[in-house]
C-alpha atoms as a PDB file:
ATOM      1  CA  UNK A   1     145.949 103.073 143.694  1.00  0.00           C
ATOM      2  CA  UNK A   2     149.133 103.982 141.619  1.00  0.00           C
ATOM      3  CA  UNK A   3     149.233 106.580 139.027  1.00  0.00           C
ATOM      4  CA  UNK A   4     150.836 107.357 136.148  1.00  0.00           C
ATOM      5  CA  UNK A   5     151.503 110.735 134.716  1.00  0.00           C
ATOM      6  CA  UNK A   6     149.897 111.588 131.722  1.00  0.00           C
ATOM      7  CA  UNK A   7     153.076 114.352 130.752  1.00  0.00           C
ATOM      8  CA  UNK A   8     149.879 116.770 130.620  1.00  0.00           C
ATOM      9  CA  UNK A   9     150.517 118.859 134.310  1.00  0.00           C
ATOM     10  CA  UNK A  10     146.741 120.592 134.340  1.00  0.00           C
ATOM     11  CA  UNK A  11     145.029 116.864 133.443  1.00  0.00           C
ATOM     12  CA  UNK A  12     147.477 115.139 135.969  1.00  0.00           C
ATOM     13  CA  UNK A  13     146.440 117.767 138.785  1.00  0.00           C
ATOM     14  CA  UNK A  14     142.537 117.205 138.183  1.00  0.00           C
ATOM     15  CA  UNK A  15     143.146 113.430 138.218  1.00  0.00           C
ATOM     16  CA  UNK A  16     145.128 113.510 141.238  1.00  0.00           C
ATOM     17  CA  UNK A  17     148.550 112.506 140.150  1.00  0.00           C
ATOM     18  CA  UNK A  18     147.350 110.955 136.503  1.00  0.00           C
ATOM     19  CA  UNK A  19     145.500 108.086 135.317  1.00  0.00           C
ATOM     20  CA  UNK A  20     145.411 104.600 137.464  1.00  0.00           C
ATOM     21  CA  UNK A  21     148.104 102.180 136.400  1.00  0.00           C
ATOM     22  CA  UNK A  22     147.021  98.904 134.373  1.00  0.00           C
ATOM     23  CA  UNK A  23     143.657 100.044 133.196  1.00  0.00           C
ATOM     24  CA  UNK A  24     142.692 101.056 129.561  1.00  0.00           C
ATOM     25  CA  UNK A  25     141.310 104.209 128.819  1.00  0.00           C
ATOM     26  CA  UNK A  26     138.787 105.999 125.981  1.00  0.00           C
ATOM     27  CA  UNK A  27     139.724 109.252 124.396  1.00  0.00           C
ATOM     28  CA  UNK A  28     136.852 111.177 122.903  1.00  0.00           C
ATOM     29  CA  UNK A  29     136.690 113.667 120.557  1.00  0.00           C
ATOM     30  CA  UNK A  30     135.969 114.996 117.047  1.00  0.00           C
ATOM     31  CA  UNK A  31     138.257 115.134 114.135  1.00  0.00           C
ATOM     32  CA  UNK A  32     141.690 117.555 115.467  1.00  0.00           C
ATOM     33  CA  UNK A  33     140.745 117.826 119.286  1.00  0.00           C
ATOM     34  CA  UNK A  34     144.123 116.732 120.088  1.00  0.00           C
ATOM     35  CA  UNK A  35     143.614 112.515 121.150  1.00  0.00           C
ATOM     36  CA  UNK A  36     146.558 111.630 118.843  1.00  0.00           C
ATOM     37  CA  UNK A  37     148.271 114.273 120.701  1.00  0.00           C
ATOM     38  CA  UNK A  38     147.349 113.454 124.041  1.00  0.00           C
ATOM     39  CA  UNK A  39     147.989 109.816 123.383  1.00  0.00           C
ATOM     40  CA  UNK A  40     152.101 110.698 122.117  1.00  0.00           C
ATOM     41  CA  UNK A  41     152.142 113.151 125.179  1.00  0.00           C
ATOM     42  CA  UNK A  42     151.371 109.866 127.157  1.00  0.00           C
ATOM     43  CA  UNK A  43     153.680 107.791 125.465  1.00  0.00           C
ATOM     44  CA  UNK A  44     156.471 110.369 125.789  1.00  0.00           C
ATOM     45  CA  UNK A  45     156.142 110.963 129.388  1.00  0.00           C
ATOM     46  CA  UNK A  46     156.179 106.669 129.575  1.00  0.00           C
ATOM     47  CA  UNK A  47     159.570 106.981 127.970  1.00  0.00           C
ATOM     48  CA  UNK A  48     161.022 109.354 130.425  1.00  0.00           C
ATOM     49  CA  UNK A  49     160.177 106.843 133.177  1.00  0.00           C
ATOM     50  CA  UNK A  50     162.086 104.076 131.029  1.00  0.00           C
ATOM     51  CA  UNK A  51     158.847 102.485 130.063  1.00  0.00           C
ATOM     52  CA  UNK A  52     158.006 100.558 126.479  1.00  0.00           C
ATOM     53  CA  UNK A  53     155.679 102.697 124.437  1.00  0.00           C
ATOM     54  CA  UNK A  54     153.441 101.299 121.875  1.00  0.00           C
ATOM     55  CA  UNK A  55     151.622 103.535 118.823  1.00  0.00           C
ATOM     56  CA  UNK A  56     149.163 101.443 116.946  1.00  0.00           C
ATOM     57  CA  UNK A  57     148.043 103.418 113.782  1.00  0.00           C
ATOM     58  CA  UNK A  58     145.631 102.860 112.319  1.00  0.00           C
ATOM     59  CA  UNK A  59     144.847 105.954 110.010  1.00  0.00           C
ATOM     60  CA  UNK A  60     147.838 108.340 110.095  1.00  0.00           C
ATOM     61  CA  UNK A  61     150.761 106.458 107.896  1.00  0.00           C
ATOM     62  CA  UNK A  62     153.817 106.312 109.714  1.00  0.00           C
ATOM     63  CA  UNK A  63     156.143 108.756 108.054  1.00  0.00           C
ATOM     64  CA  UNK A  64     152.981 111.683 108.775  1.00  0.00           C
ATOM     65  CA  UNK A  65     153.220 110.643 112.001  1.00  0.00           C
ATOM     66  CA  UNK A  66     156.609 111.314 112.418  1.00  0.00           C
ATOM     67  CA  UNK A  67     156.514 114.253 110.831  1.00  0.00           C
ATOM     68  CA  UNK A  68     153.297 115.453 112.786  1.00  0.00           C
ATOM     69  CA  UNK A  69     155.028 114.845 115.895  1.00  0.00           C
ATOM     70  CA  UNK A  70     158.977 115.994 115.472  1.00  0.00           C
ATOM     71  CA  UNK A  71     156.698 119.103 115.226  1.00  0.00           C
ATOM     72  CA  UNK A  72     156.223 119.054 119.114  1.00  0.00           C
ATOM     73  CA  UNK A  73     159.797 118.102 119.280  1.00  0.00           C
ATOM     74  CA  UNK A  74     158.789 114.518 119.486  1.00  0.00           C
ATOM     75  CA  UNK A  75     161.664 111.581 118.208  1.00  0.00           C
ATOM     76  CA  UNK A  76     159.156 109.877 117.050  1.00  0.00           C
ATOM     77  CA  UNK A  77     161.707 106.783 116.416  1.00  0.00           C
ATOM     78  CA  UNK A  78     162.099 106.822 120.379  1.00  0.00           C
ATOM     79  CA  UNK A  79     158.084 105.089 120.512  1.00  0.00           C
ATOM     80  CA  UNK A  80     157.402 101.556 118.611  1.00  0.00           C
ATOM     81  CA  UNK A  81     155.142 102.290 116.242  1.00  0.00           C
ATOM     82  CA  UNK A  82     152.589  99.623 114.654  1.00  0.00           C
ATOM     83  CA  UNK A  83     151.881 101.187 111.421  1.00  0.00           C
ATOM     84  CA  UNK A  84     148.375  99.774 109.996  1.00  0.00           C
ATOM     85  CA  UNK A  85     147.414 102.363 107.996  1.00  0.00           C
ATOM     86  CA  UNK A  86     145.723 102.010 105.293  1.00  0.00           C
ATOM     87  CA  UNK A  87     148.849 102.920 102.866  1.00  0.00           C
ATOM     88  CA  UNK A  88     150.672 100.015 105.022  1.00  0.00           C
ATOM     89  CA  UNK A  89     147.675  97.745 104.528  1.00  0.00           C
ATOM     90  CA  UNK A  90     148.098  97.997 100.556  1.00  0.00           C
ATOM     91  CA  UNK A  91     147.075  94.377  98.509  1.00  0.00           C
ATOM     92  CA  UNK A  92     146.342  92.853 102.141  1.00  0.00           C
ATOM     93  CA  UNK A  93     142.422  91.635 102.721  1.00  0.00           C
ATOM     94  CA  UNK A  94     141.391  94.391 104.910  1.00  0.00           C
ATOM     95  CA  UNK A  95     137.225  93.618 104.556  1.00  0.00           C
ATOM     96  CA  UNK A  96     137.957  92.263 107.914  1.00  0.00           C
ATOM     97  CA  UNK A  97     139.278  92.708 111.196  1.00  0.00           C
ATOM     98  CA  UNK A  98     140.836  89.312 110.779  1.00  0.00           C
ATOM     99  CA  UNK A  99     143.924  90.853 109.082  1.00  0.00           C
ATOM    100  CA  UNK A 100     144.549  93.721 112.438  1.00  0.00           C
ATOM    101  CA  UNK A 101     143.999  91.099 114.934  1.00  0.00           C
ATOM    102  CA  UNK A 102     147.178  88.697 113.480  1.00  0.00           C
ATOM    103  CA  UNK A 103     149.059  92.027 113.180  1.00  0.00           C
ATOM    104  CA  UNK A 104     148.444  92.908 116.678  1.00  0.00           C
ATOM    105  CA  UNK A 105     148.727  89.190 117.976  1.00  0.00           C
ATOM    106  CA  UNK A 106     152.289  89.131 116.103  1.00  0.00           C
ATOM    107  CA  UNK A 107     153.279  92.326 117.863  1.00  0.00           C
ATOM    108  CA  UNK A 108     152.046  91.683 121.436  1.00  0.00           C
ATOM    109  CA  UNK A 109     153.548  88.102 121.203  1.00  0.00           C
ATOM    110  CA  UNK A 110     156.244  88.098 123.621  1.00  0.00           C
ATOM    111  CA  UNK A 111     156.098  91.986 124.143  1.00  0.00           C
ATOM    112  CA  UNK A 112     155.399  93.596 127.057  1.00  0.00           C
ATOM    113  CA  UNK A 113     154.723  97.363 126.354  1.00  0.00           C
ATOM    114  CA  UNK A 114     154.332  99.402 129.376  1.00  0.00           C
ATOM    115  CA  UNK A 115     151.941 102.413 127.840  1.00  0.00           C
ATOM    116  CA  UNK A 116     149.831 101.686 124.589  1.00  0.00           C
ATOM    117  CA  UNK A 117     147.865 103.729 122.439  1.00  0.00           C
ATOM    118  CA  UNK A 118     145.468 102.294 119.843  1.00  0.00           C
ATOM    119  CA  UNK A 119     144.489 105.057 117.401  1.00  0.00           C
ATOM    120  CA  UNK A 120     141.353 105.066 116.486  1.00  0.00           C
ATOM    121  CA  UNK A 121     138.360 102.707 117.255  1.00  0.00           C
ATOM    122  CA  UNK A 122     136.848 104.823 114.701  1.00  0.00           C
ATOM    123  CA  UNK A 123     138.842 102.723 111.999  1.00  0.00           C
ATOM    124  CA  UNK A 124     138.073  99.230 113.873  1.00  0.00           C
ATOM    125  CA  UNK A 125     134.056 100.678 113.446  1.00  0.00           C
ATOM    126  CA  UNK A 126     134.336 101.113 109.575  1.00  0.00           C
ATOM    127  CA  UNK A 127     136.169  97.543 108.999  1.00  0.00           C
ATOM    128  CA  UNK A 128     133.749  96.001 111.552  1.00  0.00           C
ATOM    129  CA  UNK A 129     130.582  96.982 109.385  1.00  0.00           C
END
């Protein structure tokens, strides 16, 4: 099975190389244990490998983002970044998840992004009930 590097050496050394190519993964963890992190880390280490890297927000606005990550010396502007915040989601019906699917369907039309993090299901939970 192929690997990919996470860009985190101790997590890429327990998983024997990093995580298995083409399969989606589930990052767990209470408010500041470091997923958004981890999932940039990811996406940065994509980029070194000339890979398309996809950020879909969905809490953190875009510019805090940025900010958070130039702050890990991140060029933040290097990673696509889907911004469906709730500041980006402003006068748009958001009592559904009808609105994040067409945003997502209008992005992954005719895209084909390597690495992809979705950040966080626990936004898609709220809208869902």
């Amino acid at each position: 099975m192929q690997r990919v590097s996470t860009g985190i050496k101790g997590l890429d050394k327990m998983l024997k190389g990093g995580l298995i190519k083409g399969r989606p993964y589930l990052v767990l963890g209470g408010p500041g244990a470091g997923k958004t992190i981890m999932g940039f880390q990811f996406l940065m280490e994509g980029l070194k490998a000339n890979e398309s890297a996809l950020y879909i927000t969905l809490d953190e606005p875009y510019n805090e983002l940025r900010e958070n990550m130039a702050l890990f010396g991140w060029d933040a502007k290097k990673v696509r970044i889907l911004d469906l915040s709730p500041e980006s989601r402003e006068g748009a019906d958001t009592t559904t998840l009808n609105y994040l699917f067409d945003e997502l369907d209008r992005e992954l039309k005719g895209q084909k992004h390597v690495r992809v993090v979705l950040d966080s299901l626990t936004t898609l939970q709220m809208l869902e009930e």
